[in-house]
Protein backbone atom coordinates (compact mmCIF):
# COMPACT_ATOMS: atom_id res chain seq x y z
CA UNK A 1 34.68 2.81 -18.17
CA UNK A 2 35.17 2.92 -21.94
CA UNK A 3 31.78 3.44 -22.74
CA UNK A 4 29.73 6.31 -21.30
CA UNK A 5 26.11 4.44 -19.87
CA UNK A 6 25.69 7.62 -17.74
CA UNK A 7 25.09 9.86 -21.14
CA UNK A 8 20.82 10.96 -21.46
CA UNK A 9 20.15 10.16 -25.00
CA UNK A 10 16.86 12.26 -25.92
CA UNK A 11 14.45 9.75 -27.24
CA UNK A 12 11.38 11.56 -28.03
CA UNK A 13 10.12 12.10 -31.17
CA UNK A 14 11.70 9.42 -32.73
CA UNK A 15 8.20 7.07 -32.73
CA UNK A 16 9.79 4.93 -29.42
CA UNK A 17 6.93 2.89 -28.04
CA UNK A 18 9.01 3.68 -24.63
CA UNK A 19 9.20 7.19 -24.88
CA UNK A 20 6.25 8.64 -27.77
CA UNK A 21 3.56 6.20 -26.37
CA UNK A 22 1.69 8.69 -23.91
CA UNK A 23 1.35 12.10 -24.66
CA UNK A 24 2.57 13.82 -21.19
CA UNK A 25 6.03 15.75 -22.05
CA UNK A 26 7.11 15.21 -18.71
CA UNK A 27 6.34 11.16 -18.21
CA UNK A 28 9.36 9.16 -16.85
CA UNK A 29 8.62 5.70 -19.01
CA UNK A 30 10.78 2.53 -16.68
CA UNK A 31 8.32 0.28 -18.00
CA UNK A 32 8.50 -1.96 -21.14
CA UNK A 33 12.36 -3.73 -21.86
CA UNK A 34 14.68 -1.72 -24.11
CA UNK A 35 17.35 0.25 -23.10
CA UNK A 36 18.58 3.88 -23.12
CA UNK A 37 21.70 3.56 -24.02
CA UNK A 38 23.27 4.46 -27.21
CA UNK A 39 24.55 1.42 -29.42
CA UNK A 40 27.44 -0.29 -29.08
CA UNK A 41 29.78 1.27 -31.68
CA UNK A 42 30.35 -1.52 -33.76
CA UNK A 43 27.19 -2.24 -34.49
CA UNK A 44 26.79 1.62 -35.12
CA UNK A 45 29.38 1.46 -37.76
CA UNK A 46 28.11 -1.91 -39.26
CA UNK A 47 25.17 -0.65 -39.71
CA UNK A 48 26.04 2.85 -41.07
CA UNK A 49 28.35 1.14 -43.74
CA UNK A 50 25.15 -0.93 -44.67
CA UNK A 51 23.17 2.34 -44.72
CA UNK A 52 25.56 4.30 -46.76
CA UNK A 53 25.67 1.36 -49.60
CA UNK A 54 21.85 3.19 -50.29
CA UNK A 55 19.79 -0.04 -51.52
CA UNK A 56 17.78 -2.03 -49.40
CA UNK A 57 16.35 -5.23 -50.94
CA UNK A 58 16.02 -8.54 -49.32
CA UNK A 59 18.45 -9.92 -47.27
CA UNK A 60 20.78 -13.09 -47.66
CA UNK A 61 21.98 -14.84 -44.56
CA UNK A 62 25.66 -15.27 -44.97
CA UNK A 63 28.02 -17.60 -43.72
CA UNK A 64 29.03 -14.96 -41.44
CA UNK A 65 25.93 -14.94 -39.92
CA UNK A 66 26.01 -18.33 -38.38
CA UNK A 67 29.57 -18.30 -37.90
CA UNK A 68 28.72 -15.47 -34.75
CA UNK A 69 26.20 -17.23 -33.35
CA UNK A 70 27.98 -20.22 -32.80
CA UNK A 71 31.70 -18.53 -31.93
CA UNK A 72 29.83 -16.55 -29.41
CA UNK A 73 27.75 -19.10 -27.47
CA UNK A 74 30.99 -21.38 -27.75
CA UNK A 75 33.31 -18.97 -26.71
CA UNK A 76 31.15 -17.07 -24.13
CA UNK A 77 29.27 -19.56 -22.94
CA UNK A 78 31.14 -23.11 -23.32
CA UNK A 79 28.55 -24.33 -25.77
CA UNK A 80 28.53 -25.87 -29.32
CA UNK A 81 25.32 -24.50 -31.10
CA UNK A 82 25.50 -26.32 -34.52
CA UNK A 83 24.58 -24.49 -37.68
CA UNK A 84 21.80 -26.89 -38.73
CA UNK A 85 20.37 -26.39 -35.12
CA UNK A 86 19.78 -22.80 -36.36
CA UNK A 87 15.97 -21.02 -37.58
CA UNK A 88 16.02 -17.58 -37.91
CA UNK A 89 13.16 -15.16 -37.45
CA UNK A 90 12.00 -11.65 -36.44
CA UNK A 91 11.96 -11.81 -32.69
CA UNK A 92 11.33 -14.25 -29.84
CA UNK A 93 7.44 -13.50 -29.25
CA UNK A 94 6.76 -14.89 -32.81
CA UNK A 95 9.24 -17.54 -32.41
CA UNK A 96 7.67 -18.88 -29.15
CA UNK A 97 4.11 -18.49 -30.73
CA UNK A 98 5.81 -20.71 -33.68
CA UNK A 99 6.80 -23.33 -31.57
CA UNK A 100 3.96 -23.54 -29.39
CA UNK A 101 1.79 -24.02 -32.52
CA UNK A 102 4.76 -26.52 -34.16
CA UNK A 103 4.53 -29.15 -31.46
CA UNK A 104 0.93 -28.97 -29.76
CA UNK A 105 -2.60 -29.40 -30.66
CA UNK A 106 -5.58 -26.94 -30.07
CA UNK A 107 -6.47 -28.08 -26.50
CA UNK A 108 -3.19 -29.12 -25.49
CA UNK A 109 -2.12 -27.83 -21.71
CA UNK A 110 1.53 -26.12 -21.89
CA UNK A 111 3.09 -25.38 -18.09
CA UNK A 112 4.57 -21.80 -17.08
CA UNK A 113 5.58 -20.87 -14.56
CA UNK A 114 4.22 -17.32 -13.23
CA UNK A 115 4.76 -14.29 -12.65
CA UNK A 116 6.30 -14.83 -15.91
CA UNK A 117 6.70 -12.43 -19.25
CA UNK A 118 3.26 -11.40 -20.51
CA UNK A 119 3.65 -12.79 -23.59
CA UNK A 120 3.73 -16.62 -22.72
CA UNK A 121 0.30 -16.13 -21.81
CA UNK A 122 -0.85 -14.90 -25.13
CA UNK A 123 1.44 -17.56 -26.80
CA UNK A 124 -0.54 -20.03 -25.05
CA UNK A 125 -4.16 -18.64 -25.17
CA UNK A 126 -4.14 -17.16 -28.93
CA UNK A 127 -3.17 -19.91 -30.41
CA UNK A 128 -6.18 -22.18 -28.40
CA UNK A 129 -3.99 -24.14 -26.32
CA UNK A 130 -4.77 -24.43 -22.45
CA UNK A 131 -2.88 -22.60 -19.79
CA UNK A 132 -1.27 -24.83 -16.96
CA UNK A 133 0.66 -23.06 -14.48
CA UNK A 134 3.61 -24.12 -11.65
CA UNK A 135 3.83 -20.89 -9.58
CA UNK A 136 7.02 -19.63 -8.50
CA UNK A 137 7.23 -20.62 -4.26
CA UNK A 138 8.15 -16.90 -2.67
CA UNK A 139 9.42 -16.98 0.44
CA UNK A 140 12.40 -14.84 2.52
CA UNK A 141 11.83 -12.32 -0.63
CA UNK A 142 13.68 -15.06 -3.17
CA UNK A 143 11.07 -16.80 -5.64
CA UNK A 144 12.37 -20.67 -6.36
CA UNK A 145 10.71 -23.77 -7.69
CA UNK A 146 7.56 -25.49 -6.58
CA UNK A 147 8.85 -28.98 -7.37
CA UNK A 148 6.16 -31.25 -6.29
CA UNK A 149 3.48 -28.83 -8.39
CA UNK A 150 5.63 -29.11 -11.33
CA UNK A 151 5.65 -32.90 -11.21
CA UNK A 152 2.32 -33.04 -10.42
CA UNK A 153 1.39 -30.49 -13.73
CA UNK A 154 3.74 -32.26 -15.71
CA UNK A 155 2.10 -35.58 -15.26
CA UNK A 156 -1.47 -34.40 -16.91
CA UNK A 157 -1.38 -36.33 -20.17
CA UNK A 158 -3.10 -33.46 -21.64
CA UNK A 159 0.23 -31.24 -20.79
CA UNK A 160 2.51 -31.18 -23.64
CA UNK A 161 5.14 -28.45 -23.50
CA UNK A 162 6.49 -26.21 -20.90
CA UNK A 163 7.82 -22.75 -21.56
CA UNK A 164 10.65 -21.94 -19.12
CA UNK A 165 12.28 -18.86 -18.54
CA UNK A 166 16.38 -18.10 -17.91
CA UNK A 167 17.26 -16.14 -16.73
CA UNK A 168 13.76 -15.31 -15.16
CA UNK A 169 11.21 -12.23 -16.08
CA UNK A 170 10.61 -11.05 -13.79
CA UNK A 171 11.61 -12.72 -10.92
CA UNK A 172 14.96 -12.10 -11.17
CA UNK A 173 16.55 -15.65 -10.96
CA UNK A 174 19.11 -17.11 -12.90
CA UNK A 175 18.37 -21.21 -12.82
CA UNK A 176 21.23 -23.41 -12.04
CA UNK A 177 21.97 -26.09 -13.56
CA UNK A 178 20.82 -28.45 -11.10
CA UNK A 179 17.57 -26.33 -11.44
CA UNK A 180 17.56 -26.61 -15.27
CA UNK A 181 18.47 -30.25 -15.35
CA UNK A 182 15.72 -31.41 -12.60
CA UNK A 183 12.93 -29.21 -14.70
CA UNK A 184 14.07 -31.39 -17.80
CA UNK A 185 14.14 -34.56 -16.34
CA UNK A 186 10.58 -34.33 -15.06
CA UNK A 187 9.58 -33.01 -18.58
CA UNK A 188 11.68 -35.90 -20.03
CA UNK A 189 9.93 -38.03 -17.95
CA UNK A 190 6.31 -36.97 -18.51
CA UNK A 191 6.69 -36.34 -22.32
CA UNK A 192 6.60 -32.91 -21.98
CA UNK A 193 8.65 -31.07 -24.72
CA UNK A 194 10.53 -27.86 -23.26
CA UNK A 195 10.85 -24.25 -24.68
CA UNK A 196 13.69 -22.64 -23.10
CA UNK A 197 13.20 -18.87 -23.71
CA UNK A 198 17.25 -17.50 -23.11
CA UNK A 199 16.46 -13.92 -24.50
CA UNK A 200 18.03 -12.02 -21.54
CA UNK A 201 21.09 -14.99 -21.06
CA UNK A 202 23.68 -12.15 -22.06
CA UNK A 203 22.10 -10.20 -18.34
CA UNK A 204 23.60 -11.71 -15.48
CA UNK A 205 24.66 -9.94 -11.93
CA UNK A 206 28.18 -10.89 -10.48
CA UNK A 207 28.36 -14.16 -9.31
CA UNK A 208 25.81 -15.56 -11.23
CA UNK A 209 26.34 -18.14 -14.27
CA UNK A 210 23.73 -18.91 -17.04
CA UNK A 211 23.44 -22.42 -18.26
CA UNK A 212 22.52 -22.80 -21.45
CA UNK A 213 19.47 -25.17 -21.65
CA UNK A 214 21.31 -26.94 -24.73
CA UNK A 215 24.54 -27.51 -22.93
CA UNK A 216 22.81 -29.89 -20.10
CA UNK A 217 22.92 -33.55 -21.97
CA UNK A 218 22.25 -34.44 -25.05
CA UNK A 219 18.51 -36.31 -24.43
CA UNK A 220 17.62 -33.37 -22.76
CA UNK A 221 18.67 -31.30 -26.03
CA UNK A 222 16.71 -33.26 -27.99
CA UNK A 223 13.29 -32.65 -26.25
CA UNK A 224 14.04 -29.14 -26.26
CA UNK A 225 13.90 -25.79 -28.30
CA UNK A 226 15.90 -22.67 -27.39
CA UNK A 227 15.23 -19.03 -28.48
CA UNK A 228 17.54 -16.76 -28.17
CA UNK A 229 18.90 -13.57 -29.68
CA UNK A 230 20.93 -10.45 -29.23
CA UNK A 231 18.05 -8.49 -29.19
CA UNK A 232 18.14 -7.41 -24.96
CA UNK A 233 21.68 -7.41 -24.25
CA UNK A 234 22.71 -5.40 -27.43
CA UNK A 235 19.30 -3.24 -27.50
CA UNK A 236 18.65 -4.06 -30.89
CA UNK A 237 14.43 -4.98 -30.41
CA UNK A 238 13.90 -2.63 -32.92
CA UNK A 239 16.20 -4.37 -35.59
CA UNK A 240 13.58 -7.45 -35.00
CA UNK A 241 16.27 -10.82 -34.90
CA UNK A 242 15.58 -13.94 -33.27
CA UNK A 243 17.27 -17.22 -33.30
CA UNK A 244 15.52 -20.94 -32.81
CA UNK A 245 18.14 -23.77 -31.42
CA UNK A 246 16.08 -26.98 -32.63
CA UNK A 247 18.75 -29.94 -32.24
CA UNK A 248 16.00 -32.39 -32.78
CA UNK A 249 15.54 -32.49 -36.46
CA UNK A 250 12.20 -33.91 -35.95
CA UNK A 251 11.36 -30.94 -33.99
CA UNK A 252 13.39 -28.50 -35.94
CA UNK A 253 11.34 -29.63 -39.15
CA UNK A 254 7.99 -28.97 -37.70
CA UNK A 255 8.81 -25.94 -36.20
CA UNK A 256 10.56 -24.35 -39.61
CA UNK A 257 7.63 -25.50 -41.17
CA UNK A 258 5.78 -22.98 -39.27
CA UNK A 259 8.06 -20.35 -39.56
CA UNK A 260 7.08 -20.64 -43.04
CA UNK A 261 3.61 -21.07 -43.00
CA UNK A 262 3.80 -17.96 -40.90
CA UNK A 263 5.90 -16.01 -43.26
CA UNK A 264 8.46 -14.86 -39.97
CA UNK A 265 11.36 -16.28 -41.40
CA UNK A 266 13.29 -13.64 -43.03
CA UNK A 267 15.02 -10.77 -41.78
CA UNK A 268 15.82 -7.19 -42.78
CA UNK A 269 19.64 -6.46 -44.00
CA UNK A 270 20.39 -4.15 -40.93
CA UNK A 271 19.18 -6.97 -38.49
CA UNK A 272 21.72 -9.46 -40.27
CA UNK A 273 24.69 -6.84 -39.81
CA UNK A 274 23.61 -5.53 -36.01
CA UNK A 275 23.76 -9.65 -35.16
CA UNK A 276 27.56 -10.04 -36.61
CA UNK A 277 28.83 -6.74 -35.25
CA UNK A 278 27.08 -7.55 -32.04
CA UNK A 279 28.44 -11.19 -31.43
CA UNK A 280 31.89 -10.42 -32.92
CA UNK A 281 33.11 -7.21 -31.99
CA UNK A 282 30.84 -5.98 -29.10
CA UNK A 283 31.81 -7.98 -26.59
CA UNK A 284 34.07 -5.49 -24.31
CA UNK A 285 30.70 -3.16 -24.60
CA UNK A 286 28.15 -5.74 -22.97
CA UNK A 287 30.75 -6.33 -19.97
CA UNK A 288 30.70 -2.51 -19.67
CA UNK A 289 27.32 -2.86 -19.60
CA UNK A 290 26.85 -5.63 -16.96
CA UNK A 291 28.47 -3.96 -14.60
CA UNK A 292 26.97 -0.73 -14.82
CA UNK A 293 23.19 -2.51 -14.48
CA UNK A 294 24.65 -4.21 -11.36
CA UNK A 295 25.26 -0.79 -10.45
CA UNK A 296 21.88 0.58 -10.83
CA UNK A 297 20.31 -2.37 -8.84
CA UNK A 298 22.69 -1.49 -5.94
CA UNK A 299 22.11 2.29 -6.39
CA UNK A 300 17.91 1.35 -6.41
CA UNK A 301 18.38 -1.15 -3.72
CA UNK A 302 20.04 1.22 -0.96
CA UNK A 303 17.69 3.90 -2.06
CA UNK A 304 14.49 1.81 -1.44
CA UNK A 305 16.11 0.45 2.30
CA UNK A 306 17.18 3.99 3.40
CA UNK A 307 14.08 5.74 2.35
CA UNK A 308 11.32 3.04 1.95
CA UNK A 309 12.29 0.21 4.55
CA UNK A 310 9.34 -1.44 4.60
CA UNK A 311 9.06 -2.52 0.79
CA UNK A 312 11.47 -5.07 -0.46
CA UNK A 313 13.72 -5.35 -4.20
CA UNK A 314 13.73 -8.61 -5.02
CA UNK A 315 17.40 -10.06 -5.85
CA UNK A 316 18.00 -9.53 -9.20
CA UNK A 317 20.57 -12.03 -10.53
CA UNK A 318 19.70 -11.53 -14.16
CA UNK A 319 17.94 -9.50 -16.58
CA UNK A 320 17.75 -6.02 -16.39
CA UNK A 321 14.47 -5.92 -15.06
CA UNK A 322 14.13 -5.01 -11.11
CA UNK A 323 11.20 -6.43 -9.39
CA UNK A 324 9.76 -4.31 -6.25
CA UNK A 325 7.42 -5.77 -3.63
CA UNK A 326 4.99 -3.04 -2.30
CA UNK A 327 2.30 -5.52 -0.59
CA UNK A 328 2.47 -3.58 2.52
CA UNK A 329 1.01 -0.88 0.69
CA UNK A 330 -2.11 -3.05 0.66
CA UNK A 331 -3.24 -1.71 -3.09
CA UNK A 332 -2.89 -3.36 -6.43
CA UNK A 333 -0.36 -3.35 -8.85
CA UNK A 334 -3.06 -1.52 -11.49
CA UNK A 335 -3.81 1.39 -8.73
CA UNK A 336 -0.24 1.80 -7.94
CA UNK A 337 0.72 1.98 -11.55
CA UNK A 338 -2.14 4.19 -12.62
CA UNK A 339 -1.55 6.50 -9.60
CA UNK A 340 1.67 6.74 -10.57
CA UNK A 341 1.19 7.48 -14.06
CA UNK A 342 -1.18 10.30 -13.66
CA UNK A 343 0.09 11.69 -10.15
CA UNK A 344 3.73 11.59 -10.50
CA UNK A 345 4.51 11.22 -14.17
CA UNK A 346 5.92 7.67 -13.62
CA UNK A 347 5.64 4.82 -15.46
CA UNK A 348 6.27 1.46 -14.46
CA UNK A 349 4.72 -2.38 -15.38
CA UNK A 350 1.73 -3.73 -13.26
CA UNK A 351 2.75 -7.13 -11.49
CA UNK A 352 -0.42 -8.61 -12.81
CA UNK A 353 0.93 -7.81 -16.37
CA UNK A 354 2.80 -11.15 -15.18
CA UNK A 355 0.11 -13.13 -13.96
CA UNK A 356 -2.09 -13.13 -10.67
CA UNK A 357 0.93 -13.77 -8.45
CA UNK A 358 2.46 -10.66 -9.36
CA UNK A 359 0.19 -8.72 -7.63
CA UNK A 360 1.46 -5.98 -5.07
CA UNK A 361 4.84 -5.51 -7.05
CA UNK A 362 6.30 -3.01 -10.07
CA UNK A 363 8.51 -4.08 -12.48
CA UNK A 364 11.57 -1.30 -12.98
CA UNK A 365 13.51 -1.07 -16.37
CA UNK A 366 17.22 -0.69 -14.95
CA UNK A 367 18.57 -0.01 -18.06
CA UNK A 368 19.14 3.70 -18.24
CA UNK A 369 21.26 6.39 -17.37
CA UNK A 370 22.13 6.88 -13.21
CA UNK A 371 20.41 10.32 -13.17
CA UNK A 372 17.21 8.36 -14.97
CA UNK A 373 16.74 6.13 -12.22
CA UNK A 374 17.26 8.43 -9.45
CA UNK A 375 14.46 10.78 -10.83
CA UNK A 376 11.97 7.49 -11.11
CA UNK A 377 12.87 6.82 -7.73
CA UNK A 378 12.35 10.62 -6.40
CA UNK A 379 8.96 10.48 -8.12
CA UNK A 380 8.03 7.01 -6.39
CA UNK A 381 9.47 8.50 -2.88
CA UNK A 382 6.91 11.06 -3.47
CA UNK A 383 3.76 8.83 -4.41
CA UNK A 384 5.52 6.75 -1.03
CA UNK A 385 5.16 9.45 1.38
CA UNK A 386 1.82 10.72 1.00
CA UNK A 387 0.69 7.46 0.44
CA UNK A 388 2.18 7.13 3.86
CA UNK A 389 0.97 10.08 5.76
């Protein structure tokens, strides 16, 4: 490989939620979503060029800024994102909260579809609108779509807006377009607009393809509203860039309109550069990347059959995000986690953090060196066996 993914890049110290959070020196943290790995070069250098210029006021977006959005999703991903479809704001948690509030009303019902990203909960909930959910079916260890719930949910007048997921947190999945287009033609027929949250659409596992929600017809584009950003793929959460796809100008006017009410729609000059050198000249790095995630889920998944056969790593076709069933171990996902954490120095995500359904599994951050995850999987062998004895 070109780029070294195996390097251990010391991280504490440097006020990381991930590493400086709890104050154990020797705590393993494989919990919340950013990566290990040092930048991608070019987006080193744009950003130390920025730096070095030595004044920091407010930031113009440039021409070049849209240009690499919509180059990369059309060249990458065989889609035309056009440049008035495009709000910009500090990351995809405020943009879904935006959204939510743009196009419901206090009371409205909005349809997830758990275990699902923490996050769409508290979209839904803090800003007063009522959760519906369409849990994911599990069965043979691969999670899939309860369709007759969904039309069901979706039929409620009261439901307005659905918040989907691709490629899935955590579950794993990667929809397919016959997936994608059958969840927005029930919304389409129901009246149920459709937030497609694509933050981890740069993540996918060999032989898997992500559909962009906005490439799957053009009515369906129009009752939609994509977020997206380079934020996951290109570890750049701390840079704090999100992008809003609103085709619909109807839409797209009510939801900038928030953006603004909010005060989330400007960014800081390093987040404009990271984007550019990211989209433009990074490219080579993320397929580096790819692979060597797809390694780690092969290294994690013949660890956990040759040592621990009877729990079960859920397929992971997408994101970097590896999602362990442990229900034979008949305990919780909060006692597993908190045993962990103050037995063995390891610290993973809860399954509840994901809703009710996610209880009895660990969510594992694959995104780190080799030697990384084999320690947090020697330290959960451990908690294992004399859990087992």
């Amino acid at each position: 490989m070109k780029y070294n993914f195996d390097e251990v890049i010391p991280r504490r110290g440097t006020n990381s939620i991930k590493w400086d959070t709890d104050c154990c020196a020797d705590m393993l943290p494989m919990w919340i979503a950013d990566m290990d790995f040092r930048l991608a070069p070019k987006i080193k250098e744009a950003v130390s060029r920025r730096l070095e210029q030595g004044v920091f006021g407010y930031a113009h977006i440039p021409d070049a800024f849209y240009d690499a959005i919509i180059h990369w999703f059309d060249r990458r991903h065989q889609v035309r994102i056009e440049r008035e479809w495009i709000l910009y704001t500090i990351g995809v948690v405020p943009a879904l909260a935006a959204v939510v509030t743009a196009l419901t009303q206090p009371g409205d019902g909005v349809l997830i579809q758990p275990p699902v990203y923490n996050h769409f909960f508290s979209c839904i909930e803090g800003n007063n609108r009522r959760l519906v959910t369409n849990p994911l079916h599990y069965e043979n260890g691969r999670y899939s779509i309860d369709w007759e719930d969904l039309e069901k949910k979706a039929a409620d007048p009261t439901v307005k807006l659905m918040i989907i997921c691709n490629p899935h947190n955590p579950a794993g999945r990667v929809w397919t377009r016959e997936e994608l287009l059958r969840m927005g033609e029930i919304c389409l027929r129901h009246h149920v607009y459709i937030i497609s949250d694509e933050i981890h659409c740069e993540l996918v596992a060999p032989g898997f393809t992500y559909t962009p929600f906005a490439s799957l017809s053009e009515e369906l584009r129009m009752n939609s509203v994509i977020c997206a950003s380079p934020s996951k793929a290109f570890n750049l959460a701390g840079f704090q860039v999100a992008n809003i796809f609103a085709p619909n100008p109807e839409l797209r006017d009510k939801v900038n309109g928030v953006l603004q009410g909010m005060d989330i729609e400007s960014l800081n000059c390093f987040a404009v550069e990271a984007l550019i050198a990211a989209y433009n000249e990074s490219e080579d790095w993320l397929d580096e990347l790819n692979v060597y995630i797809h390694e780690n889920y092969l290294f994690m998944k013949n660890f956990v059959e040759t040592n621990m056969p009877d729990l079960y790593l859920v397929p992971l076709e997408g994101t970097y995000l590896a999602w362990l069933d442990c229900r034979v171990l008949n305990k919780t996902s909060e006692e597993m986690n908190d045993d962990l954490k103050s037995k063995y120095c390891l610290w993973l995500n809860a399954g509840t953090m994901y809703g009710t359904e996610g209880d009895g599994f660990l969510r594992w951050n694959l995104a780190c060196p080799r030697v990384t995850l084999e320690e947090g999987l020697n330290r959960f062998l451990k908690y294992y066996q004399e859990f087992k004895k």
